[in-house]
PDB file of N, CA and C in Angstrom:
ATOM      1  N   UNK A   1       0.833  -1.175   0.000  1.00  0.00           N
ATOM      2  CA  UNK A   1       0.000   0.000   0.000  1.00  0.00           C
ATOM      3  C   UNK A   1       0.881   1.243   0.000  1.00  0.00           C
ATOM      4  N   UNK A   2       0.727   1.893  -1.071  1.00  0.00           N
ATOM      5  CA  UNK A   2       1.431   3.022  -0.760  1.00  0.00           C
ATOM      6  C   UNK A   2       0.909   4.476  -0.352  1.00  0.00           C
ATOM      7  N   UNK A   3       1.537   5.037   0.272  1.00  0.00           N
ATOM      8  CA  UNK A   3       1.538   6.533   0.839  1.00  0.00           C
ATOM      9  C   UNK A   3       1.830   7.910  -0.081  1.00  0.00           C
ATOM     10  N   UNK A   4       1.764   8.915   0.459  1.00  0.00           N
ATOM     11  CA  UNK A   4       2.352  10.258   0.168  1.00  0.00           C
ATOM     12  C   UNK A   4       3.687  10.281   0.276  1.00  0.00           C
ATOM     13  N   UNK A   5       4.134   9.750   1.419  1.00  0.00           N
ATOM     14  CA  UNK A   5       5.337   9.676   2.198  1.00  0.00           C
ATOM     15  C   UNK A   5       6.179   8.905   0.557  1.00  0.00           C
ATOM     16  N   UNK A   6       5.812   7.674   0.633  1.00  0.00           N
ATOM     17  CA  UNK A   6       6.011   6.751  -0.350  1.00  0.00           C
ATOM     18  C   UNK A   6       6.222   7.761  -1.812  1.00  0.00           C
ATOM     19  N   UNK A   7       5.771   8.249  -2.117  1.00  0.00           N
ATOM     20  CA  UNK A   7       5.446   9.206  -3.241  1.00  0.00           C
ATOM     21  C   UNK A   7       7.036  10.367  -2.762  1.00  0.00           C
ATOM     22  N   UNK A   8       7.218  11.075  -2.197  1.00  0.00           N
ATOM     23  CA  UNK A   8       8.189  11.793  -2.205  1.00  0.00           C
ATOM     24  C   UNK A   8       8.989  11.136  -2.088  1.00  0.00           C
ATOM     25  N   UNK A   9       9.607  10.086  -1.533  1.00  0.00           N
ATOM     26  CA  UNK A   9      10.100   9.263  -1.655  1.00  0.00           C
ATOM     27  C   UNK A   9      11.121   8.927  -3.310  1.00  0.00           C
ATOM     28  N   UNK A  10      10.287   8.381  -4.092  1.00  0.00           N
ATOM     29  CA  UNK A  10      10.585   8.248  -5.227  1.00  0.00           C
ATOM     30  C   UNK A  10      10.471   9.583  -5.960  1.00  0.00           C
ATOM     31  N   UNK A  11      10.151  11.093  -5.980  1.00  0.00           N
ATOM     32  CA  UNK A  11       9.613  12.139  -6.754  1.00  0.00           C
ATOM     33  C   UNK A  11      10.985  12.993  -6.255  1.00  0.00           C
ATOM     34  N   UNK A  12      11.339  12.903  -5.129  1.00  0.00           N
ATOM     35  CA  UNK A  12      11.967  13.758  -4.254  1.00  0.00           C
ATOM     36  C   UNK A  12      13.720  13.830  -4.867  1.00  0.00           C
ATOM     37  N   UNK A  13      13.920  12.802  -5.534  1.00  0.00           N
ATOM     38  CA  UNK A  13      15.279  12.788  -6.029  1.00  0.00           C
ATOM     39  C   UNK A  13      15.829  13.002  -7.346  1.00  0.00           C
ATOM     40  N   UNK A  14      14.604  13.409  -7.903  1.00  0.00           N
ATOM     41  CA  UNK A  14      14.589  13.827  -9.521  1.00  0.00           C
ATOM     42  C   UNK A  14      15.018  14.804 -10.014  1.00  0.00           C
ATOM     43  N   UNK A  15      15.865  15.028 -10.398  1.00  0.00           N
ATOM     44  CA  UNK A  15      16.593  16.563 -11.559  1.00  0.00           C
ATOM     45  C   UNK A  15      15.362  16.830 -11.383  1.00  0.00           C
ATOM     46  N   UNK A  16      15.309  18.226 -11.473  1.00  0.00           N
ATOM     47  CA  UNK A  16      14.224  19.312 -11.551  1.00  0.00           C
ATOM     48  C   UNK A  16      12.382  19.033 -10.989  1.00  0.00           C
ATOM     49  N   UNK A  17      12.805  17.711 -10.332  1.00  0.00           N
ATOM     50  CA  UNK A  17      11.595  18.115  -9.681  1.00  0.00           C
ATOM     51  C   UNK A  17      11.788  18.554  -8.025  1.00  0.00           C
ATOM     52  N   UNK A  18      10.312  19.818  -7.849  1.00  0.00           N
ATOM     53  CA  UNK A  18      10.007  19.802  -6.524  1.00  0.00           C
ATOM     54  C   UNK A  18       8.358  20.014  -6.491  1.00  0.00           C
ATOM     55  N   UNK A  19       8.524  19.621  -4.991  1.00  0.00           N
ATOM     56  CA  UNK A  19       7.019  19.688  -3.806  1.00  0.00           C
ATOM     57  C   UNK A  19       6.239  21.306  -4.161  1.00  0.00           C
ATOM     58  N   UNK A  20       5.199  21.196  -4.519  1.00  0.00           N
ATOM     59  CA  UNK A  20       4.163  22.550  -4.019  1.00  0.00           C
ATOM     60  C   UNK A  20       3.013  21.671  -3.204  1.00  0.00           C
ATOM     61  N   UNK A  21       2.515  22.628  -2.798  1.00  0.00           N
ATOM     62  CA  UNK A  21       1.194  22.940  -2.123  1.00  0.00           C
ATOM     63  C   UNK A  21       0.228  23.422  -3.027  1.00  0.00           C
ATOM     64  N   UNK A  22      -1.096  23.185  -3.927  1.00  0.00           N
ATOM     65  CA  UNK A  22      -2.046  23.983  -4.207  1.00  0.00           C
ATOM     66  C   UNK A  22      -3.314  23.566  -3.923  1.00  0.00           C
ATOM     67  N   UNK A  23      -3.613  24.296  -2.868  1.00  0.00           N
ATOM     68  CA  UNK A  23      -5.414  24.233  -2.660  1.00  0.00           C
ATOM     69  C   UNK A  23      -5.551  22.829  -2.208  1.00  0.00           C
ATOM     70  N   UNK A  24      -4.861  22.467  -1.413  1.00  0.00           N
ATOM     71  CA  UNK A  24      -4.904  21.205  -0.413  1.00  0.00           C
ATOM     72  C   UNK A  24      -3.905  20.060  -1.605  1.00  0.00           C
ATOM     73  N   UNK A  25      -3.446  20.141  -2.496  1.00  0.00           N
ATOM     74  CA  UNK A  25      -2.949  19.040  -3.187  1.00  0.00           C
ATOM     75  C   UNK A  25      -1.822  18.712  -3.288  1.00  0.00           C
ATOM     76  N   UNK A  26      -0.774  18.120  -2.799  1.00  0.00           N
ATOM     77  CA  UNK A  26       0.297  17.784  -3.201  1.00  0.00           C
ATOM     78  C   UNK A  26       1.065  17.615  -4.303  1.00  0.00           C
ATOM     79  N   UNK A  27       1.589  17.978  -5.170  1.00  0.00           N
ATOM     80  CA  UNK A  27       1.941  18.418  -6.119  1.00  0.00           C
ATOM     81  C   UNK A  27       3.576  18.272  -6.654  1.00  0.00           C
ATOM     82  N   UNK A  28       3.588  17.797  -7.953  1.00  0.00           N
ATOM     83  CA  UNK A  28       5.381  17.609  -7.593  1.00  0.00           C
ATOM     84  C   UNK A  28       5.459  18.137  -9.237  1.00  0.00           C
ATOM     85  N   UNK A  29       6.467  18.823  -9.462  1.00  0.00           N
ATOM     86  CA  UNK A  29       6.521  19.801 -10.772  1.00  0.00           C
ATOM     87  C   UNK A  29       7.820  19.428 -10.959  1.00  0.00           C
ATOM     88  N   UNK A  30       8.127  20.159 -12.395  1.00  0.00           N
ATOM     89  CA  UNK A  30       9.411  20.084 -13.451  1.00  0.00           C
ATOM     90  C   UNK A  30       8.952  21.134 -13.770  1.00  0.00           C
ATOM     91  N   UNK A  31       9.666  22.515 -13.421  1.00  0.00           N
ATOM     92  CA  UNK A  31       9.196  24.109 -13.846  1.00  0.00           C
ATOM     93  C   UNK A  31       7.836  24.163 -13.222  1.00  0.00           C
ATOM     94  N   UNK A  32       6.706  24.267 -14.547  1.00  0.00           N
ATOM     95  CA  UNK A  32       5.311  24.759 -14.492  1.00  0.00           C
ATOM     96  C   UNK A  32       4.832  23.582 -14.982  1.00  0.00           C
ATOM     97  N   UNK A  33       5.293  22.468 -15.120  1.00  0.00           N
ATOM     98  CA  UNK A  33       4.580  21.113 -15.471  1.00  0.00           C
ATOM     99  C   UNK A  33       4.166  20.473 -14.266  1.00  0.00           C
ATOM    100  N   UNK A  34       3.214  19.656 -14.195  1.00  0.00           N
ATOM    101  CA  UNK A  34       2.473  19.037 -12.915  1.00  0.00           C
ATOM    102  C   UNK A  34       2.569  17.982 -13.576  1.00  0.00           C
ATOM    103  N   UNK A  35       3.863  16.493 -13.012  1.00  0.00           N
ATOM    104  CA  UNK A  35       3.747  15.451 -13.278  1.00  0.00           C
ATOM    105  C   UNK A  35       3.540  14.219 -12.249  1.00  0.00           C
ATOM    106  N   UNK A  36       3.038  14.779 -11.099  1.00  0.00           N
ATOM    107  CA  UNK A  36       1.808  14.120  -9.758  1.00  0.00           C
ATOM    108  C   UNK A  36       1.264  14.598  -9.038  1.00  0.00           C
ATOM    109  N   UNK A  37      -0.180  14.383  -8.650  1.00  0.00           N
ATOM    110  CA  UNK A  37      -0.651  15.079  -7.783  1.00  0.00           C
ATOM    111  C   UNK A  37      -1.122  14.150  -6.517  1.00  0.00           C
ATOM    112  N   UNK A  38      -1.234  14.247  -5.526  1.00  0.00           N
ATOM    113  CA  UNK A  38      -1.820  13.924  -4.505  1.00  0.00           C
ATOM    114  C   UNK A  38      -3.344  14.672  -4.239  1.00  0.00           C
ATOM    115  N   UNK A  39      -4.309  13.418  -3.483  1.00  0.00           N
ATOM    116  CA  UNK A  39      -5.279  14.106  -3.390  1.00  0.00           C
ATOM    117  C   UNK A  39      -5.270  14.517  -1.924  1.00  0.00           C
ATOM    118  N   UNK A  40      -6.330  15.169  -1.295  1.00  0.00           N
ATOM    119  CA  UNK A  40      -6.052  16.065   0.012  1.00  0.00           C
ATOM    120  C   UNK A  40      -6.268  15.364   0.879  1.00  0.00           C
ATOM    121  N   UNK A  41      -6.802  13.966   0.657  1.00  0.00           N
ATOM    122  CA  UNK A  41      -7.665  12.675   1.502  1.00  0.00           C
ATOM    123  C   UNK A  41      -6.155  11.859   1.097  1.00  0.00           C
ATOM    124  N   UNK A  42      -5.324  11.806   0.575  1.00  0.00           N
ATOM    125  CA  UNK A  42      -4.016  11.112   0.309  1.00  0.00           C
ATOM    126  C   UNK A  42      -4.738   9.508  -0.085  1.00  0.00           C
ATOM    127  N   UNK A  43      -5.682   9.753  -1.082  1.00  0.00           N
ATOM    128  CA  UNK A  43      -6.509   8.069  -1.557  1.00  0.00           C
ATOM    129  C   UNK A  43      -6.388   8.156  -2.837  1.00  0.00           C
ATOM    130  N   UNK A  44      -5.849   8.988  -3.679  1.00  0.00           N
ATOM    131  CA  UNK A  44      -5.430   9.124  -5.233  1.00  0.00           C
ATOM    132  C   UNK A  44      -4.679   9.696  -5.592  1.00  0.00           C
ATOM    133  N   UNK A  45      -3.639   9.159  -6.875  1.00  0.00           N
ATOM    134  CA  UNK A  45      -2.553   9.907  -7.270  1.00  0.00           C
ATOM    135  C   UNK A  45      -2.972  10.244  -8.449  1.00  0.00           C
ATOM    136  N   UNK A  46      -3.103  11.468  -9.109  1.00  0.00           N
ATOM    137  CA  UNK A  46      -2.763  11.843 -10.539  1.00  0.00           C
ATOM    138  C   UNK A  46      -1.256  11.612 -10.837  1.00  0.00           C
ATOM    139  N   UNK A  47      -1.235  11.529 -12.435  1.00  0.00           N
ATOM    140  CA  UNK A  47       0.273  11.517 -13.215  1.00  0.00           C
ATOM    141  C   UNK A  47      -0.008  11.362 -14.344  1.00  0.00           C
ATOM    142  N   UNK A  48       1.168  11.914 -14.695  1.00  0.00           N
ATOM    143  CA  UNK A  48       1.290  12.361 -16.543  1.00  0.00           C
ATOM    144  C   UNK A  48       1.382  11.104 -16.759  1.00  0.00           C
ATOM    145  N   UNK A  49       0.379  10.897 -17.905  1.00  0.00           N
ATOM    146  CA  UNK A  49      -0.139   9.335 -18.611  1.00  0.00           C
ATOM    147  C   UNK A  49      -0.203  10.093 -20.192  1.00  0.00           C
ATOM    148  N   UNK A  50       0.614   8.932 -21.027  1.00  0.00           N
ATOM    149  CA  UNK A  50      -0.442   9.664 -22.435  1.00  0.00           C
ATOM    150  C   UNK A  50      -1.756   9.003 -22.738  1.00  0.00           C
ATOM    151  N   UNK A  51      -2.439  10.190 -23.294  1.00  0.00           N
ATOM    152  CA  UNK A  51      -4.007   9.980 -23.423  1.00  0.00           C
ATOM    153  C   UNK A  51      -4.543   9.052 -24.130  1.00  0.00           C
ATOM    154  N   UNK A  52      -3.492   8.793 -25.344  1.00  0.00           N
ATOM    155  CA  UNK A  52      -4.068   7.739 -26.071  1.00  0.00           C
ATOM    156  C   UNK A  52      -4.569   6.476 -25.445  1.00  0.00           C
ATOM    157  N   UNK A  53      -3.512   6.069 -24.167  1.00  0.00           N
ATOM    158  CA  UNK A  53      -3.207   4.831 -23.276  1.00  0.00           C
ATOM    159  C   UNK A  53      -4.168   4.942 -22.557  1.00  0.00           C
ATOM    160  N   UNK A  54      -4.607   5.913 -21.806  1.00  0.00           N
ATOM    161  CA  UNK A  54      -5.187   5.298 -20.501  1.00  0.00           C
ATOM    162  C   UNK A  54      -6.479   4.766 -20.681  1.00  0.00           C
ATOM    163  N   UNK A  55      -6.821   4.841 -21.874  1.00  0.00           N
ATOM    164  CA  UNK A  55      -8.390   4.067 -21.644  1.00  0.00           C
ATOM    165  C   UNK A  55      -8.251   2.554 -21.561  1.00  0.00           C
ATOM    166  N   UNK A  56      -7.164   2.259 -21.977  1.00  0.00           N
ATOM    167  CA  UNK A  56      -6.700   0.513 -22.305  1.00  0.00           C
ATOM    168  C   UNK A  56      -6.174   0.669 -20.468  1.00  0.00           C
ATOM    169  N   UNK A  57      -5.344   1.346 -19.852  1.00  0.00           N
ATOM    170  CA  UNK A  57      -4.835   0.884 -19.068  1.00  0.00           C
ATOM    171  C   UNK A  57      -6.070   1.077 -17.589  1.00  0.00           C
ATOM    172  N   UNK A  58      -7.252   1.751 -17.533  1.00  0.00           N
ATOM    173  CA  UNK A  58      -8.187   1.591 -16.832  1.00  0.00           C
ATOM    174  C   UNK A  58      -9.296   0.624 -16.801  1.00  0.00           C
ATOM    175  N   UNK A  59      -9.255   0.534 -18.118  1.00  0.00           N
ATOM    176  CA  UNK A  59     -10.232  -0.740 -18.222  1.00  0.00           C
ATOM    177  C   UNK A  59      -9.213  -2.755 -17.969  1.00  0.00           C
ATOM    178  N   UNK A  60      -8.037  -2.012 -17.807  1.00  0.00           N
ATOM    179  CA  UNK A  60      -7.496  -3.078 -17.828  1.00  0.00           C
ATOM    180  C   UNK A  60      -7.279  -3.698 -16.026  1.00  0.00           C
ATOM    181  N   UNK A  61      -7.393  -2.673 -15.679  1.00  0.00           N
ATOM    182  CA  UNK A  61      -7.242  -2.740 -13.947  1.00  0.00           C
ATOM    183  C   UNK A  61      -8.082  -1.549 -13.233  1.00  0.00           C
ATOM    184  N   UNK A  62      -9.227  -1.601 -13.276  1.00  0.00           N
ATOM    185  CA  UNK A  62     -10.494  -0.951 -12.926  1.00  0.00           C
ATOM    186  C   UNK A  62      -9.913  -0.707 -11.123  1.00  0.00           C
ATOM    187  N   UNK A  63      -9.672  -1.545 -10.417  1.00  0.00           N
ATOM    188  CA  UNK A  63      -9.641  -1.411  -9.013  1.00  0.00           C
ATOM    189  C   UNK A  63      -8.240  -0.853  -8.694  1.00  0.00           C
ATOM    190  N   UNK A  64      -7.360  -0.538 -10.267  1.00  0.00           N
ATOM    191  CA  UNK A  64      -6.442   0.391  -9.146  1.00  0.00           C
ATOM    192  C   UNK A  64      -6.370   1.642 -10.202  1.00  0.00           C
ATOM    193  N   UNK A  65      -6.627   2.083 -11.283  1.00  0.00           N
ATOM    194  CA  UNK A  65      -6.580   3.010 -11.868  1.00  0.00           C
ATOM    195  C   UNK A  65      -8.199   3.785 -11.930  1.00  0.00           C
ATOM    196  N   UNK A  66      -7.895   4.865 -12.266  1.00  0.00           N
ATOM    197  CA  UNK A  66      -9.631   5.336 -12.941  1.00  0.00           C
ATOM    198  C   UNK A  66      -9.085   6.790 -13.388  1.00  0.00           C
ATOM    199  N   UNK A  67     -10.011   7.077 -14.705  1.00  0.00           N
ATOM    200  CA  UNK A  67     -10.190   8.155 -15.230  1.00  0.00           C
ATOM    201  C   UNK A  67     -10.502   9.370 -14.385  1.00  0.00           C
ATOM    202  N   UNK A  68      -9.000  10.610 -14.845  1.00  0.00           N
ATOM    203  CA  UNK A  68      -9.391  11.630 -14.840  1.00  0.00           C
ATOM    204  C   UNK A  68     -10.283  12.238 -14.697  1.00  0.00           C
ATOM    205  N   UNK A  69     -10.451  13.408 -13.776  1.00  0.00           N
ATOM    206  CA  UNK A  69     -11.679  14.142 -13.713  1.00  0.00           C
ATOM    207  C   UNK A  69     -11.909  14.852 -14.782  1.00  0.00           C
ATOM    208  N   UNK A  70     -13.164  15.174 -15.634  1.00  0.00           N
ATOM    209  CA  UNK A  70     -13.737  15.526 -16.567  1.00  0.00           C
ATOM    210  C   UNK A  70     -12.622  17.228 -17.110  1.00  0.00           C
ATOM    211  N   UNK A  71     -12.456  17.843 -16.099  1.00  0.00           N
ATOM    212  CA  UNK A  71     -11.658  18.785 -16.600  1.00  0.00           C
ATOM    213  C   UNK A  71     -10.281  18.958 -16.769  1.00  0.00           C
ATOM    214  N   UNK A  72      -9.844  17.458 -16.609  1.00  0.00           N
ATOM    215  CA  UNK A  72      -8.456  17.290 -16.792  1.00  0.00           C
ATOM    216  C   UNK A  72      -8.432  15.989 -18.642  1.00  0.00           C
ATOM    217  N   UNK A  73      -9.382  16.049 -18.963  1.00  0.00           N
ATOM    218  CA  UNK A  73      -9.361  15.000 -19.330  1.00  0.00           C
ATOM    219  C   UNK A  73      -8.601  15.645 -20.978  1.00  0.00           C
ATOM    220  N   UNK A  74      -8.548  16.557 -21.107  1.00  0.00           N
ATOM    221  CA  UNK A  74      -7.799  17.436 -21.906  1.00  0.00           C
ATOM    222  C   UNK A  74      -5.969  17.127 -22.241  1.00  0.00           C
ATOM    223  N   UNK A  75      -5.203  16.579 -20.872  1.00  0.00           N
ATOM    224  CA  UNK A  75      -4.449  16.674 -20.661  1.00  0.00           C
ATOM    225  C   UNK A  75      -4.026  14.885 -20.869  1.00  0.00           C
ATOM    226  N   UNK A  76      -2.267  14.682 -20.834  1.00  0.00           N
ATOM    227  CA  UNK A  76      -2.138  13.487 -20.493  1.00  0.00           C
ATOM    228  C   UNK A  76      -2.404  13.505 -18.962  1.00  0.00           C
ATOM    229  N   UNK A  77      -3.356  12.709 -18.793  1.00  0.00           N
ATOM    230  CA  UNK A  77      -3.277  12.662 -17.578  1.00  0.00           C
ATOM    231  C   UNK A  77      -4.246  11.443 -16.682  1.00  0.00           C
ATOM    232  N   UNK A  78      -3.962  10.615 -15.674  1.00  0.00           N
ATOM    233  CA  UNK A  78      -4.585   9.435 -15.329  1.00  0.00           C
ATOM    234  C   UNK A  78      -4.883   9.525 -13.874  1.00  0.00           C
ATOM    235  N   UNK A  79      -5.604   8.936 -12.854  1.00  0.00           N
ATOM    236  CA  UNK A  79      -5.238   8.983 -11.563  1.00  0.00           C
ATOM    237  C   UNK A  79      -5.170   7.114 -11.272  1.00  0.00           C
ATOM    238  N   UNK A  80      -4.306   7.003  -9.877  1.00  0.00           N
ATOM    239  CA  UNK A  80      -4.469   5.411  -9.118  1.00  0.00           C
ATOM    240  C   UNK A  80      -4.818   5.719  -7.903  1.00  0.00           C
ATOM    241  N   UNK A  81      -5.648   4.436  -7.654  1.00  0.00           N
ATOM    242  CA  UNK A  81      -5.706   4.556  -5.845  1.00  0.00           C
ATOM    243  C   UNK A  81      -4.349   3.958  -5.100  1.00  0.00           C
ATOM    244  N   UNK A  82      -3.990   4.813  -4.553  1.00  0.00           N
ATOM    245  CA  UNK A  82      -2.937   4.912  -3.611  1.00  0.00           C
ATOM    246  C   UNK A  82      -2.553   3.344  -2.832  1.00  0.00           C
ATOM    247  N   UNK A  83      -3.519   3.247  -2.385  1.00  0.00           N
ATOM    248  CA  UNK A  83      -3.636   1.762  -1.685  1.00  0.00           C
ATOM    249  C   UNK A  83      -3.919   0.547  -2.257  1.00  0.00           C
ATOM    250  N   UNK A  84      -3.924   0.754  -3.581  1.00  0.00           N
ATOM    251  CA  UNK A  84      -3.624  -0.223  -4.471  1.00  0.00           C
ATOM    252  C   UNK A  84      -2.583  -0.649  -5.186  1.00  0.00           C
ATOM    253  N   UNK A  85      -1.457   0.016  -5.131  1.00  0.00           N
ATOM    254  CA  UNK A  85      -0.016   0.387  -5.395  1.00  0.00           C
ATOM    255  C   UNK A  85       0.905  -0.361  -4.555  1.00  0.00           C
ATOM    256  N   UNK A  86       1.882  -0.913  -5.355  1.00  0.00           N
ATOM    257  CA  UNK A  86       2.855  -1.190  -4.551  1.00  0.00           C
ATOM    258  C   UNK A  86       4.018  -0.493  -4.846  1.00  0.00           C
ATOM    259  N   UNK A  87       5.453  -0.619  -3.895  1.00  0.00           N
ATOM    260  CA  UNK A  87       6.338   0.425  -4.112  1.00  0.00           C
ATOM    261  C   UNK A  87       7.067  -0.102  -5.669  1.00  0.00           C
ATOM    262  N   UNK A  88       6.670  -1.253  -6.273  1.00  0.00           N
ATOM    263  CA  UNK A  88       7.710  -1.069  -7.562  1.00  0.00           C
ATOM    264  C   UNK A  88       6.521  -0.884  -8.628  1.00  0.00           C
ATOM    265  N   UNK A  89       5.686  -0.717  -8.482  1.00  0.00           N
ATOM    266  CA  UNK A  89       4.669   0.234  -9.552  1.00  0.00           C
ATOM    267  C   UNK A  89       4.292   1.456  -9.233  1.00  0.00           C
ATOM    268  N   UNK A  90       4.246   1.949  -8.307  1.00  0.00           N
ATOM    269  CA  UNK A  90       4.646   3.527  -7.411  1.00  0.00           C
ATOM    270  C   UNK A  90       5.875   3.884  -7.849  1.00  0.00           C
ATOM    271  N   UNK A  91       6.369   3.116  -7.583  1.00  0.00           N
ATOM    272  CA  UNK A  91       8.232   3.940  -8.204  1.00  0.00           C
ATOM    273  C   UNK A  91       8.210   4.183 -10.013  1.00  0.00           C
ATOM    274  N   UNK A  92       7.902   3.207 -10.357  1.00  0.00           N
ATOM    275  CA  UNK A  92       7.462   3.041 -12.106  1.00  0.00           C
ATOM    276  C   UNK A  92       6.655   4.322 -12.772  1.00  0.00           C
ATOM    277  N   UNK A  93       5.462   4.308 -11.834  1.00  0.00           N
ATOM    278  CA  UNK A  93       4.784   5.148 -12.342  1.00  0.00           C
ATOM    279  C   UNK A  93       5.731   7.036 -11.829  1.00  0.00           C
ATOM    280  N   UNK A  94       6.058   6.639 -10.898  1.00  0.00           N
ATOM    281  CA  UNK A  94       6.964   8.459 -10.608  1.00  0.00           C
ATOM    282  C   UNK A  94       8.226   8.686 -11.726  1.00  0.00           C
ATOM    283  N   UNK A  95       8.393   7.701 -12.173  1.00  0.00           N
ATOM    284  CA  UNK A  95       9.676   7.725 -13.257  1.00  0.00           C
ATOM    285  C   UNK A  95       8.963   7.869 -14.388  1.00  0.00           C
ATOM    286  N   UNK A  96       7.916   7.075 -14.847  1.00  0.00           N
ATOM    287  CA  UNK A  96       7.591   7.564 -15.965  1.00  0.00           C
ATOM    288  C   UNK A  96       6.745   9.333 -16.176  1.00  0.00           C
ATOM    289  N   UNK A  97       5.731   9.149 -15.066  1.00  0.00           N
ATOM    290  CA  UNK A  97       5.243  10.559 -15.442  1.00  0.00           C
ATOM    291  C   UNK A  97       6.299  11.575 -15.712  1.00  0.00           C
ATOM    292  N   UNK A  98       7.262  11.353 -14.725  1.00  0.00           N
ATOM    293  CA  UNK A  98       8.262  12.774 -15.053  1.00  0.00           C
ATOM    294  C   UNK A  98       9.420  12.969 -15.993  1.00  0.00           C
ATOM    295  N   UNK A  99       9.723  11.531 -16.527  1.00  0.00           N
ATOM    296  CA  UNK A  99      10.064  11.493 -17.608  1.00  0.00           C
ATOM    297  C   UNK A  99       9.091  12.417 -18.755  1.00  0.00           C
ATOM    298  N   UNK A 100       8.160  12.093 -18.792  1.00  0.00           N
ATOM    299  CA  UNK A 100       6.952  13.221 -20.110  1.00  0.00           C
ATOM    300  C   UNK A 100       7.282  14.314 -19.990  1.00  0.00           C
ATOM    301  N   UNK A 101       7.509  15.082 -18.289  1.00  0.00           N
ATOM    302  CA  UNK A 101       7.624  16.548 -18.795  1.00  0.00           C
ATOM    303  C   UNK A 101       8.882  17.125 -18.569  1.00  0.00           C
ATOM    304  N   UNK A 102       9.990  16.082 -18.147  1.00  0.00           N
ATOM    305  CA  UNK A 102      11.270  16.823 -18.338  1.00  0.00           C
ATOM    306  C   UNK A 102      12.023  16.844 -19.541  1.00  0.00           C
ATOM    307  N   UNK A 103      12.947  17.739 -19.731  1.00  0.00           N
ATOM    308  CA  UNK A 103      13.497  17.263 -20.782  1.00  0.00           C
ATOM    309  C   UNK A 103      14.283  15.857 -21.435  1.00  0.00           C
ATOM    310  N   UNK A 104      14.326  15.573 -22.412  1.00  0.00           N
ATOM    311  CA  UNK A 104      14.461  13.936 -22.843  1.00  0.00           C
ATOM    312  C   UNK A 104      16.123  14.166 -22.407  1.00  0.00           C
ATOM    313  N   UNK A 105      16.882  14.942 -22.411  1.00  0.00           N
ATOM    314  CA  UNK A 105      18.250  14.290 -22.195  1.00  0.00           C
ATOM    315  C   UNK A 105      18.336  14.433 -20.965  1.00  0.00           C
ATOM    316  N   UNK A 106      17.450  15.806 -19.520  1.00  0.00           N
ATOM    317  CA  UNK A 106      17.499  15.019 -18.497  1.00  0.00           C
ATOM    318  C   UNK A 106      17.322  14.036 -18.051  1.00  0.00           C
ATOM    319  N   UNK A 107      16.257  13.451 -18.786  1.00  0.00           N
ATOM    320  CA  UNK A 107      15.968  12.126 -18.493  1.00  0.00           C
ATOM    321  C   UNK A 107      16.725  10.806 -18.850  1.00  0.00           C
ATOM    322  N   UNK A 108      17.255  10.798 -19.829  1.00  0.00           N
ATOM    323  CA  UNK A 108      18.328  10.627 -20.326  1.00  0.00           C
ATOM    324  C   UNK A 108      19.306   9.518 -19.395  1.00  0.00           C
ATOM    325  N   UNK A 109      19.818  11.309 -19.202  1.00  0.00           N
ATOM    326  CA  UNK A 109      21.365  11.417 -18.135  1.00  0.00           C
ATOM    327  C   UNK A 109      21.089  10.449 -16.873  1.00  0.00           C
ATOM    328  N   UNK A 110      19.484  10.897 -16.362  1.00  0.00           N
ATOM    329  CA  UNK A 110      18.997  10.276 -15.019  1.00  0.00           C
ATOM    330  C   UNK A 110      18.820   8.688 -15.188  1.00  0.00           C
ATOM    331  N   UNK A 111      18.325   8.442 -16.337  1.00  0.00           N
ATOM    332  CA  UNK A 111      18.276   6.733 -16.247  1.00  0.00           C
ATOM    333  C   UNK A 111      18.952   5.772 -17.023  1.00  0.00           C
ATOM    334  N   UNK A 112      19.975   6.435 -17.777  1.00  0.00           N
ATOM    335  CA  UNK A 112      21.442   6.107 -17.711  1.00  0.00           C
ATOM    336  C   UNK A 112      21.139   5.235 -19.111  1.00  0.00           C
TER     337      UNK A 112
END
């Protein structure tokens, strides 16, 4: 089961990412990109997903993923329940979202 805690954890050591605060959400950025969010109840993670994917990857595991809220749905973007996660698909998923919005040779450099 993973945490918030769990979440900085893996987010916290990334070239160019850091922690905000907005309007109760936990938040972990690359500049002005938002590539996780925490919810304020710490029971869902958003992350940069591409859009094409996530309809295959929600219908594929209904009890730990689910669609974006209607006004995000614009964006790459997916949420999981937290407590359905374990730390090597928690870690997976913090590497990939922020891979999308950093640059490709930071990312690069970072995963060698």
């Amino acid at each position: 089961m993973a945490t918030l805690e769990d979440v900085r954890r893996f987010a916290a050591p990334l070239p160019r990412s850091y922690e905000a605060l907005v309007r109760d959400h936990v938040k972990f950025r690359v500049g002005s990109y938002v590539y996780l969010s925490v919810s304020p109840d710490e029971s869902l993670l958003g992350f940069a997903f591409p859009k094409d994917e996530r309809a295959a990857l929600v219908a594929a595991e209904p009890d730990k993923f689910v669609m974006p809220l209607r006004s995000d749905e614009r964006y790459n973007w997916v949420r999981a329940r937290l407590a359905a996660l374990d730390d090597d698909e928690l870690h997976e998923i913090v590497l990939e979202a922020w891979a999308m919005v950093v640059p490709k040779r930071v990312a690069a450099a970072y995963l060698g």
